[in-house]
C-alpha atoms as a PDB file:
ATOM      1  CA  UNK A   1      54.866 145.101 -35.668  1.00  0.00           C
ATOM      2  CA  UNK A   2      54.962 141.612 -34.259  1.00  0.00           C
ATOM      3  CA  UNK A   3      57.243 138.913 -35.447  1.00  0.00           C
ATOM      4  CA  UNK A   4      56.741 136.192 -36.828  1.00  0.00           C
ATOM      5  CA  UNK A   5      58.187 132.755 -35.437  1.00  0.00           C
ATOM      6  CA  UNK A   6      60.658 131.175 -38.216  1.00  0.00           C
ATOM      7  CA  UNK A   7      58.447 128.606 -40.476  1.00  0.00           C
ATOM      8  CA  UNK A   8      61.920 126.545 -40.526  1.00  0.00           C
ATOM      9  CA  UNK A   9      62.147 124.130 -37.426  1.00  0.00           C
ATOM     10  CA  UNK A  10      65.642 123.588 -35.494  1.00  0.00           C
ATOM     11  CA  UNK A  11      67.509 121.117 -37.153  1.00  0.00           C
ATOM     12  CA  UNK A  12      66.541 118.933 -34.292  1.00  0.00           C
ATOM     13  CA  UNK A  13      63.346 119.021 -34.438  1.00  0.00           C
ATOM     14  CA  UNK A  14      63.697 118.299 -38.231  1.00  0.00           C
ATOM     15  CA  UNK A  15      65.815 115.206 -37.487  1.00  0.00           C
ATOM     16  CA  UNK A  16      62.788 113.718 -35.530  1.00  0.00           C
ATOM     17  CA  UNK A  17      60.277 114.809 -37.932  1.00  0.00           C
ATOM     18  CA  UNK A  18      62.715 113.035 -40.803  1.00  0.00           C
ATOM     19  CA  UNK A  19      62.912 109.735 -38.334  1.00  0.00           C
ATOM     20  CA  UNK A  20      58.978 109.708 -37.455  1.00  0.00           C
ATOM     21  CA  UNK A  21      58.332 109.753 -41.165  1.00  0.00           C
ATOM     22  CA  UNK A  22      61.083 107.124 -41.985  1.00  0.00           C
ATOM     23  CA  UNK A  23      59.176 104.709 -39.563  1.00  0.00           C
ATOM     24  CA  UNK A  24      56.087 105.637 -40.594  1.00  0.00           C
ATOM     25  CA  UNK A  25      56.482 104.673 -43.921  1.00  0.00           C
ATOM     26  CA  UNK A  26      58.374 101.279 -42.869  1.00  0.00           C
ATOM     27  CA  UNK A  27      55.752 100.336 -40.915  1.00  0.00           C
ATOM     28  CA  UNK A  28      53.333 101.033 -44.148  1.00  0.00           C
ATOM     29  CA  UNK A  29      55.689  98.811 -46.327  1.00  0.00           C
ATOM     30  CA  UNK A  30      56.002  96.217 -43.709  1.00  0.00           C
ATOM     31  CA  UNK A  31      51.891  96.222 -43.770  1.00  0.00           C
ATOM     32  CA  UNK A  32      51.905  95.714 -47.867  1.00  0.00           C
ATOM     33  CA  UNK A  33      54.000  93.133 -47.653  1.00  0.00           C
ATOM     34  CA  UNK A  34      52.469  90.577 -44.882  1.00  0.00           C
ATOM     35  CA  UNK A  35      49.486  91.744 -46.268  1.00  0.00           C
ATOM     36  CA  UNK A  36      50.807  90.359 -49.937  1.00  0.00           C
ATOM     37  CA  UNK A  37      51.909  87.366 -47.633  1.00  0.00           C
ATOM     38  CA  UNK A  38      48.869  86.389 -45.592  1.00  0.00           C
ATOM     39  CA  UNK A  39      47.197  86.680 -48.767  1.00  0.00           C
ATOM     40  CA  UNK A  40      49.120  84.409 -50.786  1.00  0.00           C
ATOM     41  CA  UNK A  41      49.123  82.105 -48.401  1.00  0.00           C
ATOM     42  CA  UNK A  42      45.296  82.059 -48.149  1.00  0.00           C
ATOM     43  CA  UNK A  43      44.859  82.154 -51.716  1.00  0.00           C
ATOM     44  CA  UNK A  44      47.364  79.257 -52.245  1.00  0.00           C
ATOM     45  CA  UNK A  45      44.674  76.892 -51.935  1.00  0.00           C
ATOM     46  CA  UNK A  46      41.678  77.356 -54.358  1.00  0.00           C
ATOM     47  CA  UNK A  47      37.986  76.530 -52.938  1.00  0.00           C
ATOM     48  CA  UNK A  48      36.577  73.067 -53.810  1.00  0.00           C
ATOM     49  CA  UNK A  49      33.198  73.161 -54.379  1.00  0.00           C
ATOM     50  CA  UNK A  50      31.241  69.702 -55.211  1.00  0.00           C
ATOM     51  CA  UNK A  51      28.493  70.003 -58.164  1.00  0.00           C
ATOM     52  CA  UNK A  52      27.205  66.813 -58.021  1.00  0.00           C
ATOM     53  CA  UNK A  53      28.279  63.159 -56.543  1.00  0.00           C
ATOM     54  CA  UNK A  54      31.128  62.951 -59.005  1.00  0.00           C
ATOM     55  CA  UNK A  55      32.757  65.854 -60.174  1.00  0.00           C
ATOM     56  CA  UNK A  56      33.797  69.142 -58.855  1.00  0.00           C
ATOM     57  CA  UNK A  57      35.224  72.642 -58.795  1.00  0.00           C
ATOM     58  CA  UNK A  58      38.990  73.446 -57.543  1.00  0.00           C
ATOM     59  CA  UNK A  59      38.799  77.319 -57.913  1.00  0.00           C
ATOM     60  CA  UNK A  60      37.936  77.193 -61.854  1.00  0.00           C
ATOM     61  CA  UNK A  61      38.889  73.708 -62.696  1.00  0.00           C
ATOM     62  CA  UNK A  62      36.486  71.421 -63.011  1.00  0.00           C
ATOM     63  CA  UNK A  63      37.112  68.229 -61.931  1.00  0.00           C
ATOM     64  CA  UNK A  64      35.481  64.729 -62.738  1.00  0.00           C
ATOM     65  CA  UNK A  65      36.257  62.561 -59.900  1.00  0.00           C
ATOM     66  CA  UNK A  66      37.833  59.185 -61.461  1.00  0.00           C
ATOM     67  CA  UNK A  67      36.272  55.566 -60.739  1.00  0.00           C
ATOM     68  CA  UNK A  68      33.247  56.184 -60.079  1.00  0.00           C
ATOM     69  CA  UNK A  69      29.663  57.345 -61.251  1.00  0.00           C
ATOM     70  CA  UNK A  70      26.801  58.903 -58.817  1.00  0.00           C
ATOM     71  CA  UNK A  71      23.320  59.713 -59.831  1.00  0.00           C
ATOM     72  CA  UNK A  72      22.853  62.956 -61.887  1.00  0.00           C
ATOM     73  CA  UNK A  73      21.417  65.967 -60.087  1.00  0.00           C
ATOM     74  CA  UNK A  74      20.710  68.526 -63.409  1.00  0.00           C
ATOM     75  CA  UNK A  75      20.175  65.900 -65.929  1.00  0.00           C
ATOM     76  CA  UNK A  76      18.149  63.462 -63.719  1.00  0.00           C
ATOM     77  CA  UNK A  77      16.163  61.010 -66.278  1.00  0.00           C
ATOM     78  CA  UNK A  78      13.445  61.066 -63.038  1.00  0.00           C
ATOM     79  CA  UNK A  79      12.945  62.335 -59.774  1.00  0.00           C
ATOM     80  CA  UNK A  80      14.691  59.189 -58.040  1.00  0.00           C
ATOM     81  CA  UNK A  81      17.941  59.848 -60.108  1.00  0.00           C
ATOM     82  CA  UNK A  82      17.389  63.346 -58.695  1.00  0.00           C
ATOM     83  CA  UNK A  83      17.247  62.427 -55.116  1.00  0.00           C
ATOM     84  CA  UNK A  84      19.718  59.962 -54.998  1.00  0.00           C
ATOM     85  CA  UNK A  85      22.310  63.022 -56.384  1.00  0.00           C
ATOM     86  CA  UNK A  86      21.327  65.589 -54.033  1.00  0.00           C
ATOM     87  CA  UNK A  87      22.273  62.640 -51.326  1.00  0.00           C
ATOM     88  CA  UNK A  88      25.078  62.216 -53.064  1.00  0.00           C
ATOM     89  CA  UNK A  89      26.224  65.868 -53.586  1.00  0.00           C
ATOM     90  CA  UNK A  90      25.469  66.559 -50.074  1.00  0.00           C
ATOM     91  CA  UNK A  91      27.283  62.935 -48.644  1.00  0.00           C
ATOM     92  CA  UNK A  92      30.822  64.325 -50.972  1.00  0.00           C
ATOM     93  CA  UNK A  93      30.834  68.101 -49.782  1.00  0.00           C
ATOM     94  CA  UNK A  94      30.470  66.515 -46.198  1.00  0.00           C
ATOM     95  CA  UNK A  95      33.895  64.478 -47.150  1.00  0.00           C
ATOM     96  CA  UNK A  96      35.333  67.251 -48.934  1.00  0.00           C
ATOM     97  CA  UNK A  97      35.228  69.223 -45.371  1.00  0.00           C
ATOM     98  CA  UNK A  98      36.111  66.436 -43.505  1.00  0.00           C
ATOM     99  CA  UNK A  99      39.909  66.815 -44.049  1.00  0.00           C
ATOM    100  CA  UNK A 100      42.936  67.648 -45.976  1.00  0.00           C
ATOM    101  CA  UNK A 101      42.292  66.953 -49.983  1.00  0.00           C
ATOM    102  CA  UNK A 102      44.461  65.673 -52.051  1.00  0.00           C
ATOM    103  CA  UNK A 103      44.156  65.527 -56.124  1.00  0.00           C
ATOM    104  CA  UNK A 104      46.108  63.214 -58.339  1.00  0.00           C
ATOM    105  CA  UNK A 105      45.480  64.389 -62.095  1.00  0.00           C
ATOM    106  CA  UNK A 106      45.186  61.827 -64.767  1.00  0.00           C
ATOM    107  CA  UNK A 107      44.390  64.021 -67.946  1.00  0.00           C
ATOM    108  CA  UNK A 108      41.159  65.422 -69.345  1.00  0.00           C
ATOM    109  CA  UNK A 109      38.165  63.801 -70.866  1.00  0.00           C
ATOM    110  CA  UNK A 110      36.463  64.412 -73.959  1.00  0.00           C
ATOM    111  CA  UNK A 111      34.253  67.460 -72.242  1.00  0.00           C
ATOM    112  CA  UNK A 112      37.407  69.165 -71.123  1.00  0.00           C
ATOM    113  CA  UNK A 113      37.229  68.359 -67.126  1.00  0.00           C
ATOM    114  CA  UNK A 114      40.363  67.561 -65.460  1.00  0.00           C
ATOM    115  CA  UNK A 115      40.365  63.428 -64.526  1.00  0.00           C
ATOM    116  CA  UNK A 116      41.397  62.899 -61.020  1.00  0.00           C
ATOM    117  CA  UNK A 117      41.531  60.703 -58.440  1.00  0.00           C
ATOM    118  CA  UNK A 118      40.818  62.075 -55.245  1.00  0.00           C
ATOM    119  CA  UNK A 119      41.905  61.906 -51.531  1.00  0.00           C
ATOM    120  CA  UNK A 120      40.665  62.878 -48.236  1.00  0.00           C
ATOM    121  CA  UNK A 121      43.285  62.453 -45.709  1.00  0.00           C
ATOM    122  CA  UNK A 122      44.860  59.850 -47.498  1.00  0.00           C
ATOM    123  CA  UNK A 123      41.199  57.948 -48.605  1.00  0.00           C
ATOM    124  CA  UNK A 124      40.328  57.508 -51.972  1.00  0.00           C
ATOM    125  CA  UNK A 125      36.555  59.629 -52.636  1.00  0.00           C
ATOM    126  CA  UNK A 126      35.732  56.957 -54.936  1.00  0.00           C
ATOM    127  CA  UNK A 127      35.534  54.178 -52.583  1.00  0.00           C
ATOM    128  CA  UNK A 128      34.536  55.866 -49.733  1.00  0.00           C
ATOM    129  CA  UNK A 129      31.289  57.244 -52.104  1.00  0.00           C
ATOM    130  CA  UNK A 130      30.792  53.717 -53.617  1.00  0.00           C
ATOM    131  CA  UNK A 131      30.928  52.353 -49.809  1.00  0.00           C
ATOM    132  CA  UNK A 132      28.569  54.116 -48.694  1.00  0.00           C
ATOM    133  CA  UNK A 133      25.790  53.447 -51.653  1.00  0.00           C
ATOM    134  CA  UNK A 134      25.862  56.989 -53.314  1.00  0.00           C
ATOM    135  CA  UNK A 135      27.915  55.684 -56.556  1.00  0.00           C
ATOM    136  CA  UNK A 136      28.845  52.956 -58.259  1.00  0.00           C
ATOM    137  CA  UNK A 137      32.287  51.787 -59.454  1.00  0.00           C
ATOM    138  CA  UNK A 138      32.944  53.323 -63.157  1.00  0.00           C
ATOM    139  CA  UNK A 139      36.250  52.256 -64.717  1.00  0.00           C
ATOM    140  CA  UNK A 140      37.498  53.396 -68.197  1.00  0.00           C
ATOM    141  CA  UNK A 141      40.310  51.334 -69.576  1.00  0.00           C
ATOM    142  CA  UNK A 142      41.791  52.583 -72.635  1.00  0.00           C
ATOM    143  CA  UNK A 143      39.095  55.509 -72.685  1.00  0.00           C
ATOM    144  CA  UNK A 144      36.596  53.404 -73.275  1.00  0.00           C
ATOM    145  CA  UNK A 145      33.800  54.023 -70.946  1.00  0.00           C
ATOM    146  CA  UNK A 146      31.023  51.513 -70.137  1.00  0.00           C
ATOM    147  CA  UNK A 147      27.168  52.296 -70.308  1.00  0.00           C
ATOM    148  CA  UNK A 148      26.342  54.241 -67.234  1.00  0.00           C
ATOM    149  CA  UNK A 149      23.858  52.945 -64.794  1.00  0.00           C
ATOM    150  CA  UNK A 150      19.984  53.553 -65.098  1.00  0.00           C
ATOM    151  CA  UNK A 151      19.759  55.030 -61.283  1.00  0.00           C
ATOM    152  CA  UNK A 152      15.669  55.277 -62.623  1.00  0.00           C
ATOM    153  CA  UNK A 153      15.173  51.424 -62.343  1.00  0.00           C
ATOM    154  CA  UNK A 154      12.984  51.301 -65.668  1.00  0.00           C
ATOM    155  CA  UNK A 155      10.990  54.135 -63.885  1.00  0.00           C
ATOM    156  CA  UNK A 156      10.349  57.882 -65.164  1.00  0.00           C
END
């Protein structure tokens, strides 16, 4: 009859068996947590998304940009109103990418959106859109909001 080799390993070979599993499942942990880390730290900043020349989305928070008004994209009285917002969406998202953004909160309007003014590298949005003929200065005081302006010209 032949014999069998012991199924126990020398206690040598299970101290290096013990310390390969030891840093094998440090080296696991370690993983988890810069994974947890890198993660957080990408997630730390929500993605702004503009809907239209004047207000947009920080993660799930919609925004209406404060101090000014642009031309409406969905609710476009006519097809000029509608062109004019696409510029304007498109002429924001171009800001919005062009640097680090900044939003000052000022409360919420009767809708629900978060009222904020907002910065690009230090520049107010507002005046750089009204600069640049996509919007028109729109001012509130005391939360009472002037007639907004027919972008249609009398046309439909």
């Amino acid at each position: 009859m032949s014999e069998w080799p012991d199924p126990v390993p020398p206690r040598e070979v299970q101290e290096r068996m013990r310390t390969g599993c030891l840093v094998v499942i440090a080296a696991c942990l370690l993983g988890i947590v810069l994974a947890l880390l890198v993660g957080r730290a990408w997630g730390a900043e929500p993605f702004i998304v503009a809907v239209d020349g004047d207000t947009i989305y920080l993660g799930e928070e919609k925004v209406r940009i404060v101090g000014l008004d642009a031309p409406e994209t969905y609710r476009a009285r006519c097809d000029s109103e509608r062109q004019r917002g696409h510029a304007a969406t498109a002429y924001l998202r171009r800001l919005l990418a062009s640097g680090t953004v900044t939003i000052r909160r000022q409360g919420r309007d009767r809708y629900g959106r978060t009222l904020a003014r907002v910065y690009v590298d230090g520049r107010d949005v507002a005046g750089l859109m009204i600069r640049a003929g996509h919007a028109v200065r729109y001012v509130c005081p005391r939360g009472r909001c002037p007639r907004r302006i027919d972008w249609c010209g009398g046309t439909k």
